[in-house]
C-alpha atoms as a PDB file:
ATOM      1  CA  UNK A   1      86.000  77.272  80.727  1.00  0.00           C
ATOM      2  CA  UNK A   2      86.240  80.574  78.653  1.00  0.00           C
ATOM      3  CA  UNK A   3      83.680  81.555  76.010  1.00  0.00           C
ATOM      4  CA  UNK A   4      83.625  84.627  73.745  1.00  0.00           C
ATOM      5  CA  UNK A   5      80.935  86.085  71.865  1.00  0.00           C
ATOM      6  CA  UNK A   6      80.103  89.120  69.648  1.00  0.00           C
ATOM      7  CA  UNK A   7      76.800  90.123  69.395  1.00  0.00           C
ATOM      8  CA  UNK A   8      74.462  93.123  68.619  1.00  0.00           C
ATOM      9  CA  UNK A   9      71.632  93.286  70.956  1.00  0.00           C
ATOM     10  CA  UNK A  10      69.453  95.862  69.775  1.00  0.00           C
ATOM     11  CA  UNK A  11      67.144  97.760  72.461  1.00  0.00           C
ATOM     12  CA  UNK A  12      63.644  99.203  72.008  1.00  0.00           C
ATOM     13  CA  UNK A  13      65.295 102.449  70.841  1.00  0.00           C
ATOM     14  CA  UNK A  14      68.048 102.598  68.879  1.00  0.00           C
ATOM     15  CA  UNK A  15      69.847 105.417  70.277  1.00  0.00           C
ATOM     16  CA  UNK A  16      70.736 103.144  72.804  1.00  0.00           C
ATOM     17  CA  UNK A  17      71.792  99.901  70.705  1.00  0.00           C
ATOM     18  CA  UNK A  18      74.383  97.721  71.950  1.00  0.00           C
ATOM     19  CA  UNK A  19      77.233  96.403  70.008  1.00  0.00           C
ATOM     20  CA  UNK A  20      78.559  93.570  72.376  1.00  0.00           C
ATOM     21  CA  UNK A  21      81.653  91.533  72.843  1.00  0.00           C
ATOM     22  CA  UNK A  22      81.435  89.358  75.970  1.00  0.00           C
ATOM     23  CA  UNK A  23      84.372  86.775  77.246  1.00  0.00           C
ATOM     24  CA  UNK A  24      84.461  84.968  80.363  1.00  0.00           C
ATOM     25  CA  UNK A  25      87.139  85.915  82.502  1.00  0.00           C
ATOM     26  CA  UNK A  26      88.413  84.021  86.483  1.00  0.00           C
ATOM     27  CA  UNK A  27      87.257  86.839  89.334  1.00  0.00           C
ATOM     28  CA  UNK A  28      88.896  89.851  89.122  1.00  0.00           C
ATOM     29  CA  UNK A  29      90.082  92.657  91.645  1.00  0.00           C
ATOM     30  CA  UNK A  30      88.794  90.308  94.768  1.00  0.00           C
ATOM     31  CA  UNK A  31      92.178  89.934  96.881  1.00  0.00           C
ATOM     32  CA  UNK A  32      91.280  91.435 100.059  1.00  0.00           C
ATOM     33  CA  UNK A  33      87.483  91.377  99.602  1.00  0.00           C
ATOM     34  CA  UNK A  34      85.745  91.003 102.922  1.00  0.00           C
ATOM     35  CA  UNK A  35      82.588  88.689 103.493  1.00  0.00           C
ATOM     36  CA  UNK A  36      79.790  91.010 104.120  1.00  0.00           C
ATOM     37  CA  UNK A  37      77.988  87.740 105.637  1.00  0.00           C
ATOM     38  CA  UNK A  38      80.711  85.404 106.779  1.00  0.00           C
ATOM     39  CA  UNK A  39      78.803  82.293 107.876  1.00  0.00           C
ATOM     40  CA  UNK A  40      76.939  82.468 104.778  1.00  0.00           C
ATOM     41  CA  UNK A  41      77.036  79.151 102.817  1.00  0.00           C
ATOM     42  CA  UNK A  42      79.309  78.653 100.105  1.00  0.00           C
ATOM     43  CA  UNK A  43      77.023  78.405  96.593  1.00  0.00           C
ATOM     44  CA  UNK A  44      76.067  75.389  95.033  1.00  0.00           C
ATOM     45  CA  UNK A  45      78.541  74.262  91.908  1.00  0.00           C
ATOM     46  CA  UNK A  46      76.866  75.858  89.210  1.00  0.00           C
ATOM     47  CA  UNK A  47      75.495  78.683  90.695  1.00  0.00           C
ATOM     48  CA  UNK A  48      78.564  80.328  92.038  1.00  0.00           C
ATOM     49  CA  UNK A  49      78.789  84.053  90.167  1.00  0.00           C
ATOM     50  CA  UNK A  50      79.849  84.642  87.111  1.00  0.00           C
ATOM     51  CA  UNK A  51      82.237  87.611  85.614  1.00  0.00           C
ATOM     52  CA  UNK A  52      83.238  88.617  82.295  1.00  0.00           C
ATOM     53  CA  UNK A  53      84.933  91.399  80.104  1.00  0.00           C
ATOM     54  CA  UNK A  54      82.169  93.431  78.320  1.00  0.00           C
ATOM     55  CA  UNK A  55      83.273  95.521  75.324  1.00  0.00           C
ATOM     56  CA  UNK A  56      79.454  97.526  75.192  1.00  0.00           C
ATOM     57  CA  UNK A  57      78.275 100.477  73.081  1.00  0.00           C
ATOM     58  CA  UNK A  58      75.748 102.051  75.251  1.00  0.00           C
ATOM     59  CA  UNK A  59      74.381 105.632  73.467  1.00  0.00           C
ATOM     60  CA  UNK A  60      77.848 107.459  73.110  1.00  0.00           C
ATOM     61  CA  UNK A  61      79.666 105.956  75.321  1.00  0.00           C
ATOM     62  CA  UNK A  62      82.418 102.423  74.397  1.00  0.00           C
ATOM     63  CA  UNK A  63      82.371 100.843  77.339  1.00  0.00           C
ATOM     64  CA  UNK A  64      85.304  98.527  77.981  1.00  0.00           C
ATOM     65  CA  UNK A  65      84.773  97.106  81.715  1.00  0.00           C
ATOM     66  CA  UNK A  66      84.818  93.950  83.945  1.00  0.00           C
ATOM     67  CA  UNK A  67      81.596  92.504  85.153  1.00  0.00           C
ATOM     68  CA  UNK A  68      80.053  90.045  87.321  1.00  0.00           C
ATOM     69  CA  UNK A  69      76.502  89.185  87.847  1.00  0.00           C
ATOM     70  CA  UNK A  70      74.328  86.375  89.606  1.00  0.00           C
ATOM     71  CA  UNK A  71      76.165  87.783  92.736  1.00  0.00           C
ATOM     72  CA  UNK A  72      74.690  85.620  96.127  1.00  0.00           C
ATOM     73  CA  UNK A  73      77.889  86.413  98.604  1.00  0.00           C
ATOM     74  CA  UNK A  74      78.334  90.280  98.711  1.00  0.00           C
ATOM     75  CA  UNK A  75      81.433  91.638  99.661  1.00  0.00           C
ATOM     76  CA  UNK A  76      83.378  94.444  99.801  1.00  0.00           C
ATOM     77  CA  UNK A  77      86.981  95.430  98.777  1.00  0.00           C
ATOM     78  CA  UNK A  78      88.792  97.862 100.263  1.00  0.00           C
ATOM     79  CA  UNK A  79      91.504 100.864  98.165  1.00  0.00           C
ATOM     80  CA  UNK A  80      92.689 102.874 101.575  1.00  0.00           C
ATOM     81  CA  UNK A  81      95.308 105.888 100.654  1.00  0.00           C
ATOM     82  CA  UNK A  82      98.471 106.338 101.768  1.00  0.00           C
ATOM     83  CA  UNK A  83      98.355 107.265 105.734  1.00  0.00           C
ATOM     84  CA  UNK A  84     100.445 110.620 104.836  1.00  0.00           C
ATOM     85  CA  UNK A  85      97.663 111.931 102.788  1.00  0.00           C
ATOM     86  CA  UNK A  86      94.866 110.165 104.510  1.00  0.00           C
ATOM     87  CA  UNK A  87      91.788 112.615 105.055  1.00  0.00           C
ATOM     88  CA  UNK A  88      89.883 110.186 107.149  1.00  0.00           C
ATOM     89  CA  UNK A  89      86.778 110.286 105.082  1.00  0.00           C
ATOM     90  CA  UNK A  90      85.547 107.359 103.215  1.00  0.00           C
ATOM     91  CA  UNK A  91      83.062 106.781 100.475  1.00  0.00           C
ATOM     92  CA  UNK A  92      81.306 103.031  99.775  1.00  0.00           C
ATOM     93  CA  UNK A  93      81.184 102.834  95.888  1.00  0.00           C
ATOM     94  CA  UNK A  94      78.167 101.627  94.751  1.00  0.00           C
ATOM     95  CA  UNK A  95      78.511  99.905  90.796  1.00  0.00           C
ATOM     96  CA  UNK A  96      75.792 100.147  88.639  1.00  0.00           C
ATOM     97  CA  UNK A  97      74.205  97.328  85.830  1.00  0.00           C
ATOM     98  CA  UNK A  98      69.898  97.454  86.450  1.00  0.00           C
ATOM     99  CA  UNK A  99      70.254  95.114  88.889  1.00  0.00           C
ATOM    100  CA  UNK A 100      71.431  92.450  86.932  1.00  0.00           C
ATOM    101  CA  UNK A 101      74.898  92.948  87.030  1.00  0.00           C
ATOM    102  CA  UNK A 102      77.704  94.924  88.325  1.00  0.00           C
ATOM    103  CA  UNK A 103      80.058  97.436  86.364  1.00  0.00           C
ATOM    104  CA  UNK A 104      83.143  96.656  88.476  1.00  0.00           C
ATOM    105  CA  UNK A 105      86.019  98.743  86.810  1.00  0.00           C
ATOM    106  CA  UNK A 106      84.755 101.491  85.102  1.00  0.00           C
ATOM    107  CA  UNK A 107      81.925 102.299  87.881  1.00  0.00           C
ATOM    108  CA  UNK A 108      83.794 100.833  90.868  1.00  0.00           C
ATOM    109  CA  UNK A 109      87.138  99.983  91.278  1.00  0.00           C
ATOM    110  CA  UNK A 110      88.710 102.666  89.083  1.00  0.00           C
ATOM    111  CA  UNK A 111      86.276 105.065  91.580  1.00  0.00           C
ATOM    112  CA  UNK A 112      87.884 103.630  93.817  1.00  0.00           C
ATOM    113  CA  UNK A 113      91.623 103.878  93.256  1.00  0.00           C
ATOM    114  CA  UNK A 114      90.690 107.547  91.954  1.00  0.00           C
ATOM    115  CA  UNK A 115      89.283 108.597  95.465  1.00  0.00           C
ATOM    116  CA  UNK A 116      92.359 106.727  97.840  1.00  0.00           C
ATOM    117  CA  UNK A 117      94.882 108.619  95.581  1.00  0.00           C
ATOM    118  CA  UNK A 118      93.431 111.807  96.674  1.00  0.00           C
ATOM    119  CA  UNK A 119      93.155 110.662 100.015  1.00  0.00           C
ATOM    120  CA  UNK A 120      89.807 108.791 100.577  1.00  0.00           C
ATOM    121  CA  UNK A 121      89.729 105.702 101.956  1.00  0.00           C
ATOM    122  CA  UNK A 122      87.242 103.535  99.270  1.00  0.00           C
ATOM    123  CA  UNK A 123      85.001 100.277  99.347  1.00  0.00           C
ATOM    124  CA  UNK A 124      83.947  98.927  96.716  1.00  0.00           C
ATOM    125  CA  UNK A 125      80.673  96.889  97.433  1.00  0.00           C
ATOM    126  CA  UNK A 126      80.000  93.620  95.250  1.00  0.00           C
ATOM    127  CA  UNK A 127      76.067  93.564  96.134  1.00  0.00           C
ATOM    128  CA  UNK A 128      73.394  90.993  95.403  1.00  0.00           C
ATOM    129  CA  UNK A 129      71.587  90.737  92.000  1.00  0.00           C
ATOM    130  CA  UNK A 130      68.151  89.699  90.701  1.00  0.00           C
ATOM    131  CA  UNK A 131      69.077  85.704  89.925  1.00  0.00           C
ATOM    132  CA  UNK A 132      70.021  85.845  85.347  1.00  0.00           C
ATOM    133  CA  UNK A 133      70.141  83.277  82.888  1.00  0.00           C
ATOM    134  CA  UNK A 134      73.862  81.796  83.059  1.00  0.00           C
ATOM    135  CA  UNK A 135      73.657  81.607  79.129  1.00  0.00           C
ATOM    136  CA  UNK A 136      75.747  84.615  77.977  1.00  0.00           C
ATOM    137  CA  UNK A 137      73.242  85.119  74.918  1.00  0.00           C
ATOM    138  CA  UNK A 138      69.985  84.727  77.068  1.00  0.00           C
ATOM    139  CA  UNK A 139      71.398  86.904  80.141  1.00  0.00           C
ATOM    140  CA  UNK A 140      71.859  90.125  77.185  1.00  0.00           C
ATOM    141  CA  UNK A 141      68.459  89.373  75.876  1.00  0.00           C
ATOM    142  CA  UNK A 142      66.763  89.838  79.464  1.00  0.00           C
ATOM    143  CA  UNK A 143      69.309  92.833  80.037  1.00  0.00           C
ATOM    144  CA  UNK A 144      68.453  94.601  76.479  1.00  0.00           C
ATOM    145  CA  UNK A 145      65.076  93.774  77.515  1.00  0.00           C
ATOM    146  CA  UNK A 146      65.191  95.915  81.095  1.00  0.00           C
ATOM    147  CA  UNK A 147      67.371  98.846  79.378  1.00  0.00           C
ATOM    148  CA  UNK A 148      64.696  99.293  76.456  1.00  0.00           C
ATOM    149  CA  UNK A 149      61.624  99.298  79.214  1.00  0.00           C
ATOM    150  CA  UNK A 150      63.699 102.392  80.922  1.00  0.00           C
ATOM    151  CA  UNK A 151      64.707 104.103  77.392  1.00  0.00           C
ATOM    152  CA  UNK A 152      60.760 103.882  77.191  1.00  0.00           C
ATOM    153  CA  UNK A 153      60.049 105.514  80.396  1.00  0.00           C
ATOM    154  CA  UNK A 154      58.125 102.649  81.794  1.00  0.00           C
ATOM    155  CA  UNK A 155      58.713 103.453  85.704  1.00  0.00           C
ATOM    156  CA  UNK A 156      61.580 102.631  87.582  1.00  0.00           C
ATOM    157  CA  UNK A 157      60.064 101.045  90.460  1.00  0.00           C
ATOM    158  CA  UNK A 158      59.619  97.931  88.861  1.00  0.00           C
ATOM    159  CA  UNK A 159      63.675  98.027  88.500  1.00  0.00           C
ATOM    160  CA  UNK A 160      64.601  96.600  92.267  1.00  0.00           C
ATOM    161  CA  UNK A 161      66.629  94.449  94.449  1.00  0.00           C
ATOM    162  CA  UNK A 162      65.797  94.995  98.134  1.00  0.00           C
ATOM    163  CA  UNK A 163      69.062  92.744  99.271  1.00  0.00           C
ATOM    164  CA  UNK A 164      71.051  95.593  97.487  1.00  0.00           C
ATOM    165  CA  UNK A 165      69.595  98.298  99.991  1.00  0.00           C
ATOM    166  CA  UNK A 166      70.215  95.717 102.948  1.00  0.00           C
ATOM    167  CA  UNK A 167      74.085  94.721 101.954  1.00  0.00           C
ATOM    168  CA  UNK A 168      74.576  98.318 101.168  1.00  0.00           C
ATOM    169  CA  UNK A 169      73.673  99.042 105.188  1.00  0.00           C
ATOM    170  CA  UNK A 170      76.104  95.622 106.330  1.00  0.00           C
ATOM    171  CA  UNK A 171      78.823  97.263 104.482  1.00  0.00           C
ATOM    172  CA  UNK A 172      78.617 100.848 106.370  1.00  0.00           C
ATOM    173  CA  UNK A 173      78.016  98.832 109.319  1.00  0.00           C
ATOM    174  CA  UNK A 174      81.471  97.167 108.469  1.00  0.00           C
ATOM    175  CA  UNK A 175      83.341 100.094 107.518  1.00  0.00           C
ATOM    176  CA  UNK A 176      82.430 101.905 110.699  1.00  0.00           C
ATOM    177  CA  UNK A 177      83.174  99.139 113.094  1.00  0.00           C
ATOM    178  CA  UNK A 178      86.841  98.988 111.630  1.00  0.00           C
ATOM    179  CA  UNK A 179      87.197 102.522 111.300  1.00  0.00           C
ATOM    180  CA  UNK A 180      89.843 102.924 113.823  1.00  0.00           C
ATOM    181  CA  UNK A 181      92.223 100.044 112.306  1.00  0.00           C
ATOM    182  CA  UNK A 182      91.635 102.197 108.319  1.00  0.00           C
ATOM    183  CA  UNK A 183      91.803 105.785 110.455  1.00  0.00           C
ATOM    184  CA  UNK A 184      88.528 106.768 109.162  1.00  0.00           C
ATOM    185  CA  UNK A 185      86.462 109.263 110.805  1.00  0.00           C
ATOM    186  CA  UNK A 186      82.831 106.608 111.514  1.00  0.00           C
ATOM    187  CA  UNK A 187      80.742 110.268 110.886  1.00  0.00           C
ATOM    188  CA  UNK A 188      82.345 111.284 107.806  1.00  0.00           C
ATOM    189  CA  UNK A 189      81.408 107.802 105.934  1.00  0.00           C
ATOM    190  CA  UNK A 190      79.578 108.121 102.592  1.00  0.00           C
ATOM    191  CA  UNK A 191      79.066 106.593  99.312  1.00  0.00           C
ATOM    192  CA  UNK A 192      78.647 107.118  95.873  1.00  0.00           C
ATOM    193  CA  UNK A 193      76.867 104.998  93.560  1.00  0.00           C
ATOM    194  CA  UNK A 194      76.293 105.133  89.698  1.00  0.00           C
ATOM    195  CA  UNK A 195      72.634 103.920  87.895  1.00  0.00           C
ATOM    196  CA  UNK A 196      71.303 100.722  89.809  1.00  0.00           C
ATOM    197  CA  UNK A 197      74.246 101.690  92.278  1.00  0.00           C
ATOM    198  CA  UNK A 198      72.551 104.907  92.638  1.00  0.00           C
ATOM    199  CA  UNK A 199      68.973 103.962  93.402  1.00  0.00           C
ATOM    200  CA  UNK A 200      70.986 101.246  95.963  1.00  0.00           C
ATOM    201  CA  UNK A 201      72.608 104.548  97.750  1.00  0.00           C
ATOM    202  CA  UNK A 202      69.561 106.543  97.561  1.00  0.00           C
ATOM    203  CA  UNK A 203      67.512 103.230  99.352  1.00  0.00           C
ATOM    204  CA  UNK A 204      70.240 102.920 102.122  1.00  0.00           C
ATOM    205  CA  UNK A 205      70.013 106.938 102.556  1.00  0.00           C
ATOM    206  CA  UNK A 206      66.225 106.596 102.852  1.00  0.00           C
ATOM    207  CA  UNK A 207      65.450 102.859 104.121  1.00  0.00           C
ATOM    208  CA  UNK A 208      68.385 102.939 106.813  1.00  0.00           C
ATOM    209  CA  UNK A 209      67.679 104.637 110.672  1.00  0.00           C
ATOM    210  CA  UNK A 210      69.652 107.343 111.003  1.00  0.00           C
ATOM    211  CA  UNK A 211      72.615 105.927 112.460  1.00  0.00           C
ATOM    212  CA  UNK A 212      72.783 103.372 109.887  1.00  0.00           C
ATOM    213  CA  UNK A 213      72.658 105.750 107.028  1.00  0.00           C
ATOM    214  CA  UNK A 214      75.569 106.980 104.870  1.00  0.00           C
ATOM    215  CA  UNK A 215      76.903 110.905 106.169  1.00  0.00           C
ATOM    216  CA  UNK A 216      76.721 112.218 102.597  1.00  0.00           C
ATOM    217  CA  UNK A 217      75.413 110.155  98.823  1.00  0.00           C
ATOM    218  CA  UNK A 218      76.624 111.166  95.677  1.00  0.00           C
ATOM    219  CA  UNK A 219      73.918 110.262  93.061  1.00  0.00           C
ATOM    220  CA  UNK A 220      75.315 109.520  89.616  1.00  0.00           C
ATOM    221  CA  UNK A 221      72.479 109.124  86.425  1.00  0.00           C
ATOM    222  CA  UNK A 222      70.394 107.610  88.808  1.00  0.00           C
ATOM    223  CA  UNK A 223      66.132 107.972  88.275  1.00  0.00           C
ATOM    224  CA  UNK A 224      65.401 111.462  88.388  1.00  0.00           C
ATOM    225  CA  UNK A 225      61.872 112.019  89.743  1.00  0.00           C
ATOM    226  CA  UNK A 226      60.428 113.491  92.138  1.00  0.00           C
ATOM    227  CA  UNK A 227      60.830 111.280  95.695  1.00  0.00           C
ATOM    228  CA  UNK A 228      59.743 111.629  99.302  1.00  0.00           C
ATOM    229  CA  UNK A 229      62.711 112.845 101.331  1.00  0.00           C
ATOM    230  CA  UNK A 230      63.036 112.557 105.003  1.00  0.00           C
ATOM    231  CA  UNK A 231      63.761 115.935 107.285  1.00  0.00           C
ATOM    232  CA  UNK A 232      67.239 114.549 108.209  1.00  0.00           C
ATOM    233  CA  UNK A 233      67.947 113.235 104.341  1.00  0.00           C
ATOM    234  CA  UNK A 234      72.036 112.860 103.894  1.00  0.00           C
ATOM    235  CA  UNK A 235      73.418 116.025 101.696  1.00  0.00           C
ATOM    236  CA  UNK A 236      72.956 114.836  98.312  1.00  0.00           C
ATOM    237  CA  UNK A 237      75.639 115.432  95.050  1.00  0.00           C
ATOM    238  CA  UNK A 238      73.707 115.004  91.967  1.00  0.00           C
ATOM    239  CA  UNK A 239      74.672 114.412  88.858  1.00  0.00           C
ATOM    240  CA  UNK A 240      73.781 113.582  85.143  1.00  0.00           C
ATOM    241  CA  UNK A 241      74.472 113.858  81.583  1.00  0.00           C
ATOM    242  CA  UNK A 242      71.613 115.863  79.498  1.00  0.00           C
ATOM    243  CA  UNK A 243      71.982 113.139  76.788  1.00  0.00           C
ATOM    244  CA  UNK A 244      71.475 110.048  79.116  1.00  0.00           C
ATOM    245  CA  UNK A 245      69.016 107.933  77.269  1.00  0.00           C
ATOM    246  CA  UNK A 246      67.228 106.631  80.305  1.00  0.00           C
ATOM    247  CA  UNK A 247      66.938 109.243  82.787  1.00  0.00           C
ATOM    248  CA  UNK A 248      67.316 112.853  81.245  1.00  0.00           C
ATOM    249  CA  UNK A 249      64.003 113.068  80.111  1.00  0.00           C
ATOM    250  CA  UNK A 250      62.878 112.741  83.747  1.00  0.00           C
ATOM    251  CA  UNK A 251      63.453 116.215  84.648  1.00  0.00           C
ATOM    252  CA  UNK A 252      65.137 117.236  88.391  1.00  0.00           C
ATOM    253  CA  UNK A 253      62.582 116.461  90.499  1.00  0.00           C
ATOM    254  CA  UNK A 254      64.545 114.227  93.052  1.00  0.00           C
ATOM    255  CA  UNK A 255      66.866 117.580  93.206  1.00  0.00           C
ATOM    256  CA  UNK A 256      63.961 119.374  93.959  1.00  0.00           C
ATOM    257  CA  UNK A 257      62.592 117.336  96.612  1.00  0.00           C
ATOM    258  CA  UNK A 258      65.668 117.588  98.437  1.00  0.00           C
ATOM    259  CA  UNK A 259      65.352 121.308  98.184  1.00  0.00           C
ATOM    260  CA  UNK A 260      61.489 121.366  99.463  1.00  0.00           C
ATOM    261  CA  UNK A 261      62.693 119.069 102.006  1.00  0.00           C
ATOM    262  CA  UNK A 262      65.115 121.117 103.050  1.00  0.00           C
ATOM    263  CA  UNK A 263      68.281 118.952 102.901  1.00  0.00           C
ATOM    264  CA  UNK A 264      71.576 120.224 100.872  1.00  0.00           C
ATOM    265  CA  UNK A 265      71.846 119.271  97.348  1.00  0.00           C
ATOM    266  CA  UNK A 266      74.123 120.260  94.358  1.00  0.00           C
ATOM    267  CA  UNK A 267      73.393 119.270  91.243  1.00  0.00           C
ATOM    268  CA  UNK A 268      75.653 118.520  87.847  1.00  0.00           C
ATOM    269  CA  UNK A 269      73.569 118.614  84.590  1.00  0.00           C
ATOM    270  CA  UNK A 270      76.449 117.687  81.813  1.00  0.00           C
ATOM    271  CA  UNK A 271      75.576 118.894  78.095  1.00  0.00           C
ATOM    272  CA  UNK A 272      76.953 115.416  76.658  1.00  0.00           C
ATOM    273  CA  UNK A 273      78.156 112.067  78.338  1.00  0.00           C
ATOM    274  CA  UNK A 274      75.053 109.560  77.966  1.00  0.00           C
ATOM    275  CA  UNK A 275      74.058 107.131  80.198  1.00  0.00           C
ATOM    276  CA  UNK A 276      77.013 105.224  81.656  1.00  0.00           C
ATOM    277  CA  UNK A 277      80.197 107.556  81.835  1.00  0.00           C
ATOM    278  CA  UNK A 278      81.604 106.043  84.712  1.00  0.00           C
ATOM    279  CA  UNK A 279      83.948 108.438  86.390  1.00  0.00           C
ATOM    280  CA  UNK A 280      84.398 110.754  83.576  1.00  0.00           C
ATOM    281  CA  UNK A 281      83.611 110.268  79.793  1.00  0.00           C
ATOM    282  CA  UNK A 282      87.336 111.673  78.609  1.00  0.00           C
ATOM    283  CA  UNK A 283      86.232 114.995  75.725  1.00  0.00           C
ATOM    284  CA  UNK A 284      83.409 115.866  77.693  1.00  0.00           C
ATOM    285  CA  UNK A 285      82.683 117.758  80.748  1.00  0.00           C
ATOM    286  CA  UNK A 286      81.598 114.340  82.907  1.00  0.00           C
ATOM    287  CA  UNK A 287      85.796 114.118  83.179  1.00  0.00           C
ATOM    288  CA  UNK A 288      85.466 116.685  86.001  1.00  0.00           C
ATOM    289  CA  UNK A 289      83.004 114.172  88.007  1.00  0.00           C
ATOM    290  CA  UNK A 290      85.275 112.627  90.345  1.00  0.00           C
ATOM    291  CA  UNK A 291      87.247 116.215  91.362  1.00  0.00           C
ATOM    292  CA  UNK A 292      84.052 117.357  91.652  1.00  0.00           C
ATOM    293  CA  UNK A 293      82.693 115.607  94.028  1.00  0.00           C
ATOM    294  CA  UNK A 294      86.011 115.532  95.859  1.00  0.00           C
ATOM    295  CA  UNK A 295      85.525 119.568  95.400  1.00  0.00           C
ATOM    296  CA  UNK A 296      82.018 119.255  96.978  1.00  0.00           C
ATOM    297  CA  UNK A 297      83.378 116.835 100.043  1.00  0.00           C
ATOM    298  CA  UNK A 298      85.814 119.602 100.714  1.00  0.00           C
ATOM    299  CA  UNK A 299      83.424 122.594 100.807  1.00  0.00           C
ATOM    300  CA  UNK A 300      81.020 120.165 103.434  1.00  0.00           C
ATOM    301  CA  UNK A 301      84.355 119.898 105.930  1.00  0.00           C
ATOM    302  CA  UNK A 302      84.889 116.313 104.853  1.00  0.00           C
ATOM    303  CA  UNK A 303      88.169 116.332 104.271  1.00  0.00           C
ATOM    304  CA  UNK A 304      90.256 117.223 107.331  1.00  0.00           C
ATOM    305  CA  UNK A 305      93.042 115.090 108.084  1.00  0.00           C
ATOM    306  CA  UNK A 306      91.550 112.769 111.172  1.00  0.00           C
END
């Protein structure tokens, strides 16, 4: 059954209101997805997941993207390049939504596709969410409700979903056991992740023993305070949007804690592109994300044909 609704759903400050269209939509993009837990049960009727096209106004950025939330059977979907241009790298891509959802175009699969065309192989993971009302209205209501406490500043900690960090380490333990049969280098294995996807690829960079951890994170408008960082920390790419209405305020001190720690960071700071730009907000200077992180892979030796 499909169901459409327009809404506002106004947020504790209104430089981040929402203007927002929701329709239910069949699963999308999942041909080819692979069980992260195959002899997982199959969900109840009723409380299988549920996706949707979002038309969202979040700050500056329109937002136009398909979603899914109440996730219980992660996954993840493969985009591998063309074996002629074929780098061997590969990068697990990490979709953002504060844990109550999952941005699975704009902040994953068009990553994705971006990163085989230029030659890395990419996964997009489909990771479990904190359990949301399967009422359209109600589900915005407790998501306007989590994006206004971080607009506030009220700590990110209490934003979490542990089975994130843990189906973020079964996919890498995936990817590298099949990296022969998708000719990918198992040490030159990273991932990217954007928002909640970014605090989910910091966790498996800092949770994960070392040979479980990804080689190299990038870290897009994730939480920006200061952290503990491990000796042997992954090299870190960094990036945000001086404008983004949750995190900007924050300061750098997660960069800086790599630095004190040691470990290699680079860091983006973007004059305008908000919370939420996804691979690139097109007029501003968040466009160059995507080559520049491919830019920054390059300069670490990632990219050598295998």
């Amino acid at each position: 059954m499909r169901s459409m609704m327009t809404l506002a759903l106004v947020l504790v400050t209104p430089a981040l209101a929402q203007n927002v269209r929701m329709e239910t939509v069949p699963p999308q993009g999942q041909e080819g997805a692979i069980a992260l837990y195959p002899d997982q049960p199959a969900p109840k009727a009723g409380s299988d997941e549920q996706w949707s096209s979002m038309e969202v106004q979040i700050g500056a950025n329109s937002i136009d993207n398909i979603m899914v939330r109440n996730v219980v059977r992660p996954t993840i979907t493969p985009y591998l390049p063309d074996p002629a241009k074929a780098t061997g790298a590969a990068v697990l891509v990490a979709p953002g939504g504060a844990f109550l959802s999952l941005s699975m175009t704009g902040e994953g699969s068009d990553v994705a596709r971006w990163l085989a065309d230029h030659g890395v192989a990419a996964f997009v993971l489909k990771y479990r969410l904190n359990e949301t009302p399967r009422d359209d209205k109600a589900f915005l209501g407790v998501m306007g409700a989590r994006f206004g406490a971080a607009a506030k500043g009220e700590p990110s900690a209490k934003v979490k979903e542990p089975r994130a960090t843990q189906d973020a380490l079964q996919a890498l333990a995936i990817v590298r056991s099949r990296a022969a049969s998708w000719h990918i280098d198992p040490a030159r294995i990273g991932m990217i992740g954007f928002s909640a996807g970014a605090m989910t690829t910091l966790n498996a960079a800092l949770e994960g023993r070392s040979e479980q951890r990804p080689a190299f994170i990038g870290y897009i408008y994730g939480p920006m305070l200061d952290i503990a960082v491990p000796a042997d920390a992954p090299p870190m790419f960094n990036a945000i949007a001086m404008d983004d209405g949750l995190f900007a305020k924050q300061g750098f001190g997660i960069v800086e804690a790599w630095r004190k720690a040691k470990r290699p960071v680079e860091l983006h700071a973007y004059e305008r592109g908000d919370h939420g730009f996804g691979g690139g907000r097109p007029g501003t200077t968040t466009a160059m994300l995507l080559p520049e992180f491919l830019a920054w892979m390059d300069m670490r030796g990632l990219l050598g044909a295998r």
